[in-house]
Each structure stands twice: as C-alpha cells, then as structure tokens.
PDB file of N, CA and C in Angstrom:
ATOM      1  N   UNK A   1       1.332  16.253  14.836  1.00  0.00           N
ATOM      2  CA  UNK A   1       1.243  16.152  13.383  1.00  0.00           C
ATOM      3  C   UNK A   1      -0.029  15.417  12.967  1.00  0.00           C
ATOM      4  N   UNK A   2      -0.379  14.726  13.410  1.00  0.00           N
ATOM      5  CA  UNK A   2      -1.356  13.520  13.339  1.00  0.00           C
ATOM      6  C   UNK A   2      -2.822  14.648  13.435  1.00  0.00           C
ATOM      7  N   UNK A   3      -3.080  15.319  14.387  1.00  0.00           N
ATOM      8  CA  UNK A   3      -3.944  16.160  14.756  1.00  0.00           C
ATOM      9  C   UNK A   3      -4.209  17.084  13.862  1.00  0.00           C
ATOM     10  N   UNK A   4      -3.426  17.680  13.201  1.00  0.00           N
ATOM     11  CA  UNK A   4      -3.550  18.546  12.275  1.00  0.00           C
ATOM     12  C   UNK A   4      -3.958  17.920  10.980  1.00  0.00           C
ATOM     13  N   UNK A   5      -3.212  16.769  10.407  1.00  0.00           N
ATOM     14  CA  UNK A   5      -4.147  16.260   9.731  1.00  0.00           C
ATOM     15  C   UNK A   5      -5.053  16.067   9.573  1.00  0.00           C
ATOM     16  N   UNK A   6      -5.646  15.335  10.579  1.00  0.00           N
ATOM     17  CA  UNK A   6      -6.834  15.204  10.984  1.00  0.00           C
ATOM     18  C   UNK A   6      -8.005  16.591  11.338  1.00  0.00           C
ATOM     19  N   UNK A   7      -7.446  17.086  11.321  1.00  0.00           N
ATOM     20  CA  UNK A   7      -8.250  18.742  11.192  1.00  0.00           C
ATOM     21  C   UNK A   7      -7.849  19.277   9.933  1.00  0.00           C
ATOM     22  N   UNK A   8      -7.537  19.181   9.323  1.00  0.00           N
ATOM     23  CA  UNK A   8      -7.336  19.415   7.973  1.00  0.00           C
ATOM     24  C   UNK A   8      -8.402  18.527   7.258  1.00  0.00           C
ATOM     25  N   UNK A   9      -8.442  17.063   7.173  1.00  0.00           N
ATOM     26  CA  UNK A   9      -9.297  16.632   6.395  1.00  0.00           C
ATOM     27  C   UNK A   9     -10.625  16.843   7.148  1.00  0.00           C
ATOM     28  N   UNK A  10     -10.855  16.787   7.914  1.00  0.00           N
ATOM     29  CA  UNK A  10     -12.346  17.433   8.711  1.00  0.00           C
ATOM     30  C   UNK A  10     -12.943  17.879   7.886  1.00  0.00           C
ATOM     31  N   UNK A  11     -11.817  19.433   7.396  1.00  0.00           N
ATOM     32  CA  UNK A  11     -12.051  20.563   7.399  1.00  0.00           C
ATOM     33  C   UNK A  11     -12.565  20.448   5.842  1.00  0.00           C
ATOM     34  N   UNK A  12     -11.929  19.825   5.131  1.00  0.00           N
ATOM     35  CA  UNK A  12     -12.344  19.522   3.845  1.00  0.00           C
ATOM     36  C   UNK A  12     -13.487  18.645   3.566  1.00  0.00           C
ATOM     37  N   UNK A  13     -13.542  18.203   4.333  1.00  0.00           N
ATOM     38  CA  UNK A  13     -14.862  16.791   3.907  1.00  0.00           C
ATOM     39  C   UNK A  13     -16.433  17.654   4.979  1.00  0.00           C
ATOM     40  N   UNK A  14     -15.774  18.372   5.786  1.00  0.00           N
ATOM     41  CA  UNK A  14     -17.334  18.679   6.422  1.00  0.00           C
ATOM     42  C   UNK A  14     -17.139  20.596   5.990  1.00  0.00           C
ATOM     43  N   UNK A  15     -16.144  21.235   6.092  1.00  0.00           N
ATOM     44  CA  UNK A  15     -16.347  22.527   6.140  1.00  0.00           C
ATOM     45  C   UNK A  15     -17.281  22.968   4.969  1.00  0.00           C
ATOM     46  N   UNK A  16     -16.855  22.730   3.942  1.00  0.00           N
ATOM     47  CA  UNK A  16     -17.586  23.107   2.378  1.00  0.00           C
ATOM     48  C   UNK A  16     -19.336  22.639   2.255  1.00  0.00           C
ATOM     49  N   UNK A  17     -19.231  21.819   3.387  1.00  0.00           N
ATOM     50  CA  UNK A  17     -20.655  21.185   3.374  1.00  0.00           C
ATOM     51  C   UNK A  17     -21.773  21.847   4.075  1.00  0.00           C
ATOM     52  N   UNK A  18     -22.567  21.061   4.486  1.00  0.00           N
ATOM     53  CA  UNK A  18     -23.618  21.946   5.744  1.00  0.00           C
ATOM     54  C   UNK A  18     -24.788  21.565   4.590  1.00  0.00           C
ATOM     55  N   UNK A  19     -26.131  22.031   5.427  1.00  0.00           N
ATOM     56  CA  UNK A  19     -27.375  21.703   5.065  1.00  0.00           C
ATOM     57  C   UNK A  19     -28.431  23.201   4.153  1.00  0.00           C
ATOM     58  N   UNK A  20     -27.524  22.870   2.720  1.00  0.00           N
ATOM     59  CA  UNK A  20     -28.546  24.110   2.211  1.00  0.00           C
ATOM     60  C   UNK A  20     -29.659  24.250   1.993  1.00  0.00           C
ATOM     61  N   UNK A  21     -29.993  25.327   3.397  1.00  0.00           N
ATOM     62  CA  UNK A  21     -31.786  25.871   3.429  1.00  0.00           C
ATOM     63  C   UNK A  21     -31.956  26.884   2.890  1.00  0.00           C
ATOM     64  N   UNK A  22     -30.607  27.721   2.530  1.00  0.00           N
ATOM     65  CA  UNK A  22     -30.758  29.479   1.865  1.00  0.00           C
ATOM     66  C   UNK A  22     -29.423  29.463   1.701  1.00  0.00           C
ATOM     67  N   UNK A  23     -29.387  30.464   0.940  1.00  0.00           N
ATOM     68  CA  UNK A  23     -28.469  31.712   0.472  1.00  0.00           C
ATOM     69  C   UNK A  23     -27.633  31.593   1.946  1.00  0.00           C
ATOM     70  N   UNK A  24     -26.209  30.971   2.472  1.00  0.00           N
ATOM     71  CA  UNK A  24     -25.695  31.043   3.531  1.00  0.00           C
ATOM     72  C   UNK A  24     -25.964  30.451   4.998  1.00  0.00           C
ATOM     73  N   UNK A  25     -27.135  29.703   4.624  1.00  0.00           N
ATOM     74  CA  UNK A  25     -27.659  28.845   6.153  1.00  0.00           C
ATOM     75  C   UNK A  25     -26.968  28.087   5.660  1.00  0.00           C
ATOM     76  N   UNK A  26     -26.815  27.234   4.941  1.00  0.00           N
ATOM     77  CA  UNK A  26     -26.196  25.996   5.009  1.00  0.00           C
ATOM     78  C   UNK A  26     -25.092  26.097   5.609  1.00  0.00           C
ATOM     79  N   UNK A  27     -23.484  27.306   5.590  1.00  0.00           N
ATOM     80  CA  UNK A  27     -22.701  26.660   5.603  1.00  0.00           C
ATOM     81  C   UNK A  27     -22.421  27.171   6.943  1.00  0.00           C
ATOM     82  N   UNK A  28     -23.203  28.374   7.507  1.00  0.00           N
ATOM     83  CA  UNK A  28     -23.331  28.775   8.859  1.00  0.00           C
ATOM     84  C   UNK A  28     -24.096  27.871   9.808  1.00  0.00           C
ATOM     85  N   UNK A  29     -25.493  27.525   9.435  1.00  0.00           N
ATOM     86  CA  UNK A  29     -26.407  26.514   9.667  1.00  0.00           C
ATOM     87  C   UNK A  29     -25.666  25.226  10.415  1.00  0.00           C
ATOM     88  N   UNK A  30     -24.829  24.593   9.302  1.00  0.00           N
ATOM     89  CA  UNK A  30     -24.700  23.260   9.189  1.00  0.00           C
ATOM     90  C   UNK A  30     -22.906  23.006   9.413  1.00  0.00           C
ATOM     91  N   UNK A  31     -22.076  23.386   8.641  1.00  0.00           N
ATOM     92  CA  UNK A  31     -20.653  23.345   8.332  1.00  0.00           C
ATOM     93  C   UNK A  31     -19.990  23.694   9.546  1.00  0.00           C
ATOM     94  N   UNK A  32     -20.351  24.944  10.235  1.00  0.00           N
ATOM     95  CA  UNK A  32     -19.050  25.427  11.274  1.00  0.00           C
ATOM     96  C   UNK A  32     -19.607  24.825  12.788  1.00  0.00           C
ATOM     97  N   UNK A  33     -21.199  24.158  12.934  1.00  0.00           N
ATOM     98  CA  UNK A  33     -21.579  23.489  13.834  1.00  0.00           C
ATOM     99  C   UNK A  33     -20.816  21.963  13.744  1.00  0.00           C
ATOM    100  N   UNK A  34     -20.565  21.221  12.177  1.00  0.00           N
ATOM    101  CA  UNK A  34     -20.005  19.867  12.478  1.00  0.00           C
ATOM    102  C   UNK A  34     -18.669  19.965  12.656  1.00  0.00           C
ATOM    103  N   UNK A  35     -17.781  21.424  12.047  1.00  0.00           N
ATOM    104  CA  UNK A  35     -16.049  21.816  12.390  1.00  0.00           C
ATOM    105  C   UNK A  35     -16.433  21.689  14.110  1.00  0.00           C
ATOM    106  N   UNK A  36     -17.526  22.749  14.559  1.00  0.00           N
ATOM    107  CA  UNK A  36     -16.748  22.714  15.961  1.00  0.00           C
ATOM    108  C   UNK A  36     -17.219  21.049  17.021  1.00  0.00           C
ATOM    109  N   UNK A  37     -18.101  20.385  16.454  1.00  0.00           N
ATOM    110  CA  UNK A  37     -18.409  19.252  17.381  1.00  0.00           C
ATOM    111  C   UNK A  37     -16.811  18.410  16.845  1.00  0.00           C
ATOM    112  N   UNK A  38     -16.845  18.480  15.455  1.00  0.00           N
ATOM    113  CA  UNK A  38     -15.448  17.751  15.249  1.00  0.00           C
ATOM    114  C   UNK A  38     -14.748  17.576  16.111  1.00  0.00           C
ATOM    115  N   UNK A  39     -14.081  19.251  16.581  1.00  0.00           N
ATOM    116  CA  UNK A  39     -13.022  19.375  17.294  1.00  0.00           C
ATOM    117  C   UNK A  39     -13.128  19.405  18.719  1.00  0.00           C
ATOM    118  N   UNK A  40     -14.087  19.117  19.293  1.00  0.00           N
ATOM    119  CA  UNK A  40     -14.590  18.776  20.731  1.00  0.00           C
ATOM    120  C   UNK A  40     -14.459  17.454  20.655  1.00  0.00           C
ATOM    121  N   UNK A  41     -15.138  16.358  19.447  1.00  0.00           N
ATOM    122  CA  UNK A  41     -14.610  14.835  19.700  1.00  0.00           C
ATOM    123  C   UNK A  41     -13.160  14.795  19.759  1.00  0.00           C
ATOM    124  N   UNK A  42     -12.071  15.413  18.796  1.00  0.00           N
ATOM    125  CA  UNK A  42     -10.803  14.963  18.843  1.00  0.00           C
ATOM    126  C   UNK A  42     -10.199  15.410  19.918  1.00  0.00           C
ATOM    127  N   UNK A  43     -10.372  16.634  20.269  1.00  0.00           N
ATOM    128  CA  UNK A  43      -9.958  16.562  21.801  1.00  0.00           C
ATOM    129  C   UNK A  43      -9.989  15.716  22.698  1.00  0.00           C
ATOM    130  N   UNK A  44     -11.475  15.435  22.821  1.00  0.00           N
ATOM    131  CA  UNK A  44     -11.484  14.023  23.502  1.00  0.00           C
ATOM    132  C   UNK A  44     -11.601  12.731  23.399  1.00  0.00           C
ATOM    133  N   UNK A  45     -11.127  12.685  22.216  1.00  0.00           N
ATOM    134  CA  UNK A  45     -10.210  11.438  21.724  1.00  0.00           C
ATOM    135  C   UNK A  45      -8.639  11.268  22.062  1.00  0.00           C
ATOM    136  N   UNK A  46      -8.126  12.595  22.262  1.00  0.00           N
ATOM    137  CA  UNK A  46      -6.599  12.837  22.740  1.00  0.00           C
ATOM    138  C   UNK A  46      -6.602  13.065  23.977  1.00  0.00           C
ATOM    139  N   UNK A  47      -8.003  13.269  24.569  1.00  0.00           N
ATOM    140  CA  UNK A  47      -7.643  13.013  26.254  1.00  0.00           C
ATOM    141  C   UNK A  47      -7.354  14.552  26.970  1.00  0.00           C
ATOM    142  N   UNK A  48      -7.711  15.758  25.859  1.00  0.00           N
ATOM    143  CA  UNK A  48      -7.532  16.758  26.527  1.00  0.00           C
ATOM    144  C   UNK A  48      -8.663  17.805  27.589  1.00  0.00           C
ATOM    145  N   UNK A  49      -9.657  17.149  27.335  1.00  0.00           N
ATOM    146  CA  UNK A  49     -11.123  17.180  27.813  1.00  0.00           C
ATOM    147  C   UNK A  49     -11.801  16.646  29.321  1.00  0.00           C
ATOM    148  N   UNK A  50     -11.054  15.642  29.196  1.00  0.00           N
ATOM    149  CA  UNK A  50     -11.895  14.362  30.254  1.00  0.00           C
ATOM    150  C   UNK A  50     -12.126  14.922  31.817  1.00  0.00           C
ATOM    151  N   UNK A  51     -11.126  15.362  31.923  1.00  0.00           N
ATOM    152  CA  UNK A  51     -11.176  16.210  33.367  1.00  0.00           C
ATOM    153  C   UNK A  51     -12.445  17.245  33.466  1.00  0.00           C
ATOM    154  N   UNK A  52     -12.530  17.840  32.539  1.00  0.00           N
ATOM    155  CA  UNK A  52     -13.705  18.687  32.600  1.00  0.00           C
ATOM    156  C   UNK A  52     -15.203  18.821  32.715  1.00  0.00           C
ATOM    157  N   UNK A  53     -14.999  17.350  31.616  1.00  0.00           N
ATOM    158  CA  UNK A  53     -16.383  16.645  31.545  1.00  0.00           C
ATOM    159  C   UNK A  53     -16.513  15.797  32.776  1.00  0.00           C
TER     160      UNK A  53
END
C-alpha cells in the first residue's frame, strides 16, 4: 500500500513535469526519464534490486 502511494505521488509531482525544449520534449525528454529513475530508487529502497546490482 505504502508503494503505491508513493508511486502515485511521484507520478503527480514529476510526471506532468519534464524540461520544456519543444512541442513534446519536455515530457518525453524529461518526465518519463525521472518516473522511471523514480522507480528504480524505490525498488531499491524496498530491497528488491540489491542482488542484482
């Protein structure tokens, strides 16, 4: 439950965002690069990662 929250507000505070250089760089550019590092830290913040790395 906790996790999903937490990907939920991510998703709101960084998805809509990103760095507008044009017409659609920003949110391709910028937005779905900080969703997916997001969700690579919380993973390995929950410990589901570590083995790999």
């Amino acid at each position: 439950m906790l996790l999903i929250i937490l990907l939920i507000v991510l998703f709101l505070g960084v998805g809509g965002g990103g760095y507008y250089m044009g017409p659609g760089v920003g949110y391709y550019g910028g937005g779905v690069i900080e969703i997916i590092l997001a969700i690579v830290i919380i993973y390995l913040f929950f410990g589901r990662g570590r083995s790999r790395i």
